[in-house]
Protein backbone atom coordinates (compact mmCIF):
# COMPACT_ATOMS: atom_id res chain seq x y z
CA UNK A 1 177.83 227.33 174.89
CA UNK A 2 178.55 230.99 174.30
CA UNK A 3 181.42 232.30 174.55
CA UNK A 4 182.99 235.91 175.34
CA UNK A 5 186.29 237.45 173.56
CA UNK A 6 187.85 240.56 175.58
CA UNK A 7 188.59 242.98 173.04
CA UNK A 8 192.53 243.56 172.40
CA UNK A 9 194.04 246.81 173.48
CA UNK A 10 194.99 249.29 170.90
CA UNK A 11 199.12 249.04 170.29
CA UNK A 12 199.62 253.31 170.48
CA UNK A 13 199.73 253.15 174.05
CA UNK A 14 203.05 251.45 173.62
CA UNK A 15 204.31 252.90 170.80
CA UNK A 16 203.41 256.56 172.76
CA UNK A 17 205.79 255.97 175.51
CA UNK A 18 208.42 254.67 173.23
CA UNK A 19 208.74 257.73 171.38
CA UNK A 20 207.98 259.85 174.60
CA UNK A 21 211.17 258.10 176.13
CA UNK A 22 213.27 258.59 172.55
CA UNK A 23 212.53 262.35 172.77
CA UNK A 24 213.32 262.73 176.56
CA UNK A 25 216.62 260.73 176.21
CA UNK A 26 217.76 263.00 172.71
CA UNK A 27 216.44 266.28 174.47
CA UNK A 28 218.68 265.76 177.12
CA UNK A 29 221.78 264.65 175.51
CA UNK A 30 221.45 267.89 173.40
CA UNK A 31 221.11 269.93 176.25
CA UNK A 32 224.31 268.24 178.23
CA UNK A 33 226.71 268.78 175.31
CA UNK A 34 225.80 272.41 174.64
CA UNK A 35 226.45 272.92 178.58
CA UNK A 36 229.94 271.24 178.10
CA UNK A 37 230.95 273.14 175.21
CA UNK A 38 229.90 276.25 176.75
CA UNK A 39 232.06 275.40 180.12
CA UNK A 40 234.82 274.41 178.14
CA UNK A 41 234.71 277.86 175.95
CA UNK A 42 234.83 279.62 179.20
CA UNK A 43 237.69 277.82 180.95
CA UNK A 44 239.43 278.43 177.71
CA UNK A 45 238.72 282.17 177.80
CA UNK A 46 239.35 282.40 181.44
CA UNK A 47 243.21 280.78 180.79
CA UNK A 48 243.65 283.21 178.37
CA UNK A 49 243.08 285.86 180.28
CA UNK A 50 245.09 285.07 182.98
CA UNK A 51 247.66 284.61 180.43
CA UNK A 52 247.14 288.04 179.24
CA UNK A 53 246.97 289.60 182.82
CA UNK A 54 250.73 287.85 183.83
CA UNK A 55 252.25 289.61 180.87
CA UNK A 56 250.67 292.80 181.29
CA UNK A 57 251.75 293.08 184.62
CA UNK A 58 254.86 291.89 184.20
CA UNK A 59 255.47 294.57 181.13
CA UNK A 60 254.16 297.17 184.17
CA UNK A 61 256.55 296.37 186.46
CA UNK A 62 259.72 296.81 184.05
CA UNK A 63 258.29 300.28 183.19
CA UNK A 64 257.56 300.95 186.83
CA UNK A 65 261.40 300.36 187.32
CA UNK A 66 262.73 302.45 184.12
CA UNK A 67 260.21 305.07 185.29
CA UNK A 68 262.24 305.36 189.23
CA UNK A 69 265.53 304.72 187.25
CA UNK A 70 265.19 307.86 185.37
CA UNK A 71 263.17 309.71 188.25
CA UNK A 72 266.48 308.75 190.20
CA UNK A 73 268.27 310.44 187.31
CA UNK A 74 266.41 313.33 187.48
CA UNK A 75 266.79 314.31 190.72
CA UNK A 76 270.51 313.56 190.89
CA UNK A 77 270.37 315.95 187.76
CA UNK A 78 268.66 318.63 189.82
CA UNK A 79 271.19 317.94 192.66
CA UNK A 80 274.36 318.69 190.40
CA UNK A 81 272.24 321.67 188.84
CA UNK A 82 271.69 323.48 192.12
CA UNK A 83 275.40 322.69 193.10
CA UNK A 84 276.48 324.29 189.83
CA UNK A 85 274.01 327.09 190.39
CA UNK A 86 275.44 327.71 193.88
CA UNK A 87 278.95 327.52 192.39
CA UNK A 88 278.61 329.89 189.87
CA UNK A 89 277.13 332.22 192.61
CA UNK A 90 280.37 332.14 194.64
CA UNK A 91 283.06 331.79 191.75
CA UNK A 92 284.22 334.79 190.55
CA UNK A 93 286.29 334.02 187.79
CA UNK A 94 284.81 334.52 184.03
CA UNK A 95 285.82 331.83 182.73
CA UNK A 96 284.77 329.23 185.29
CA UNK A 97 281.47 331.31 185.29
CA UNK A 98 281.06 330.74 181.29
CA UNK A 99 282.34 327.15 182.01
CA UNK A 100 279.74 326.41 185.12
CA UNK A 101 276.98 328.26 182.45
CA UNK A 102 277.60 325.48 179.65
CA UNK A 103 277.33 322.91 182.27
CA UNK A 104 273.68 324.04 183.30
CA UNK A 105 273.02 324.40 179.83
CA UNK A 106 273.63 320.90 179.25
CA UNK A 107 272.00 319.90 182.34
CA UNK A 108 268.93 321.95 181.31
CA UNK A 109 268.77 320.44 177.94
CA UNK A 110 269.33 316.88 179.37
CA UNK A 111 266.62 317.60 182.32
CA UNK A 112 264.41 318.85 179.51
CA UNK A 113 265.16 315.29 177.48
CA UNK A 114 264.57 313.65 180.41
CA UNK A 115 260.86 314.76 181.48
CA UNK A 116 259.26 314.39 178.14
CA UNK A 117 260.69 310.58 178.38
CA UNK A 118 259.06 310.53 181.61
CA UNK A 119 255.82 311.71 180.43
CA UNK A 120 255.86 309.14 177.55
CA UNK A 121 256.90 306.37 180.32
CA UNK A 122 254.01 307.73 182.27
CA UNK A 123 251.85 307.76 179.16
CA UNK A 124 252.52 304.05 178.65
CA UNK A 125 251.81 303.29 182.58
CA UNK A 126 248.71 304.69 182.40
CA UNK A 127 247.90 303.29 179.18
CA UNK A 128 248.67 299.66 180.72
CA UNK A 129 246.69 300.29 183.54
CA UNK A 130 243.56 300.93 181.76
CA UNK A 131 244.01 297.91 179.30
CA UNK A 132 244.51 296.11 182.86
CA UNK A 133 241.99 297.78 184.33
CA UNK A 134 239.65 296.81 180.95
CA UNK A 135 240.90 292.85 181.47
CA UNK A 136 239.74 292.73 184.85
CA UNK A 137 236.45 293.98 184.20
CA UNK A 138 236.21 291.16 181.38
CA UNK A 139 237.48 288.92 183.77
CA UNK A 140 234.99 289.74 186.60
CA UNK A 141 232.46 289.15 183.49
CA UNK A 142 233.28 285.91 183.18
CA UNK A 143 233.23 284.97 186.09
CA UNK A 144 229.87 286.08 186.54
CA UNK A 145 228.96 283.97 183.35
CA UNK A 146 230.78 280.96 184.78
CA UNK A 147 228.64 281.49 188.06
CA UNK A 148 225.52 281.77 186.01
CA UNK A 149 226.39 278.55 184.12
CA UNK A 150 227.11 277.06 187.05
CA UNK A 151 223.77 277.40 188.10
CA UNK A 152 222.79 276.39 184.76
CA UNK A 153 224.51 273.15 185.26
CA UNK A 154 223.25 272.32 188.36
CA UNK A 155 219.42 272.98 187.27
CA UNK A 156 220.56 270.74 184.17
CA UNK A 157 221.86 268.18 186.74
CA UNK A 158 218.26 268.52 188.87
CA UNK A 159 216.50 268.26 185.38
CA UNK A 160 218.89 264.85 184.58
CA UNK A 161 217.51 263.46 187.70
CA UNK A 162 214.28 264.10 186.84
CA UNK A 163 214.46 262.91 183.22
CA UNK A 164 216.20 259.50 184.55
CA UNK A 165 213.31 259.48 186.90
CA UNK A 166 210.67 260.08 184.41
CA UNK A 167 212.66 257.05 182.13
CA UNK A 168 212.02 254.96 185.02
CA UNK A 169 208.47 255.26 184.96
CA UNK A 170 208.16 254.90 180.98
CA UNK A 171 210.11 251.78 181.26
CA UNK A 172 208.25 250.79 184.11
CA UNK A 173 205.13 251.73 182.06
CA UNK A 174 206.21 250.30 178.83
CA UNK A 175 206.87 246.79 180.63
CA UNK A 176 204.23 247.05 182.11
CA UNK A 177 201.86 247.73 178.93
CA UNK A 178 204.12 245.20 177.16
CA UNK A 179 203.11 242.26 179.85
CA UNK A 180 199.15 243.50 179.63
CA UNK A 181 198.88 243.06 176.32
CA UNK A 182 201.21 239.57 176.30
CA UNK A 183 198.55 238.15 178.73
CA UNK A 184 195.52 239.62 176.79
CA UNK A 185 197.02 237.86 174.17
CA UNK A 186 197.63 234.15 175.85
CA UNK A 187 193.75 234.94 176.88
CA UNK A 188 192.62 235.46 173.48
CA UNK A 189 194.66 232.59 172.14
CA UNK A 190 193.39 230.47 174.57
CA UNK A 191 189.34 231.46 173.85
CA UNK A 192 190.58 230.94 170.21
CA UNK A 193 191.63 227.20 170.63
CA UNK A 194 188.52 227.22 172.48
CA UNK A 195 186.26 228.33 170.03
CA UNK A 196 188.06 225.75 167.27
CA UNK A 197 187.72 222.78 169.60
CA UNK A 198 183.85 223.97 170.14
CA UNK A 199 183.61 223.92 166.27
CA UNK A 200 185.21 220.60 165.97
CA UNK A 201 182.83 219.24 168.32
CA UNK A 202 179.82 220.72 166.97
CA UNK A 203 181.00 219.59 163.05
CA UNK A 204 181.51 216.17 164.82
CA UNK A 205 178.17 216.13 166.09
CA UNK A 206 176.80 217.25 162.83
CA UNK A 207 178.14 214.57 161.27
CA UNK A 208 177.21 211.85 163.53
């Protein structure tokens, strides 16, 4: 009696898919923490903007309200200089002339105090404003990168589903691989105790 052994298949295909499914399962655990670290630098950068902004426009509004206190000032100052200057037009008297004359001195030196504070104030302002103006445009930036990574995140989200689909099949393909080769294996084992029992007989008969 002859008898025919199926040759046993070769154990890369197994070991293939294995490593296959190790490098799709570390590629995309590297690629979901950088993601997270890069949303979390960006919240972090966002709060500390907005941080930045509330100050800032809190320090503008307390030099908004010096600036119309001493605008206030100044115009009350130009008030009581034009009433002086319209007193000293009708007085007659030397002495409250040279006295009304001291008075607008003052008030001139005072007025003249008072504008180049102003200009610094306004100086300041406008300095604020363009730091603010400067923090908005980073903040608009951001945002833009947060969109953008938001995107990012969702294509990493499609490519998760894909990956876990992908696992699916290369555990469905490694099972089945794994169950091929456990029944080419019974086969084999079987044709094997075959073979034995053959050879048994045959020394038997020899024998006899």
């Amino acid at each position: 009696m002859k008898v025919t052994v199926p040759p046993l298949r070769a154990w890369g295909c197994s070991t293939s898919v294995k490593e296959e499914k190790k490098e799709a399962e570390l590629s995309l655990a590297a690629q979901t923490r950088e993601h997270l670290e890069a949303v979390a630098r960006l919240e972090q950068d966002k709060a500390d903007l907005r941080r930045g902004a509330a100050l800032l426009e809190e320090r503008i509004s307390t030099l908004q309200e010096q600036l119309d206190a001493k605008q206030a000032a100044v115009q009350e100052l130009e008030v009581t200089k034009m009433s002086l200057q319209e007193e000293m037009a009708t007085m007659v008297a030397a002495s409250r002339l040279l006295e009304l004359k001291e008075k607008v001195k003052l008030l001139t030196g005072q007025l003249s105090d008072t504008s180049i504070a102003l200009e610094k104030e306004k100086a300041k302002t406008e300095s604020m404003l363009q730091q603010q103006q400067l923090l908005q445009d980073s903040r608009n930036s951001l945002l833009q990168s947060f969109s953008r990574l938001v995107q990012e995140r969702d294509k990493l989200q499609a490519s998760l589903g894909e990956a876990k689909e992908d696992k699916a099949r290369l555990d469905k393909q490694l099972e089945e691989s794994q169950e091929q080769m456990e029944h080419q294996l019974r086969v084999h084992q079987e044709l094997l105790d075959t073979l034995r029992q053959e050879k048994q007989s045959l020394q038997q008969t020899v024998s006899d």
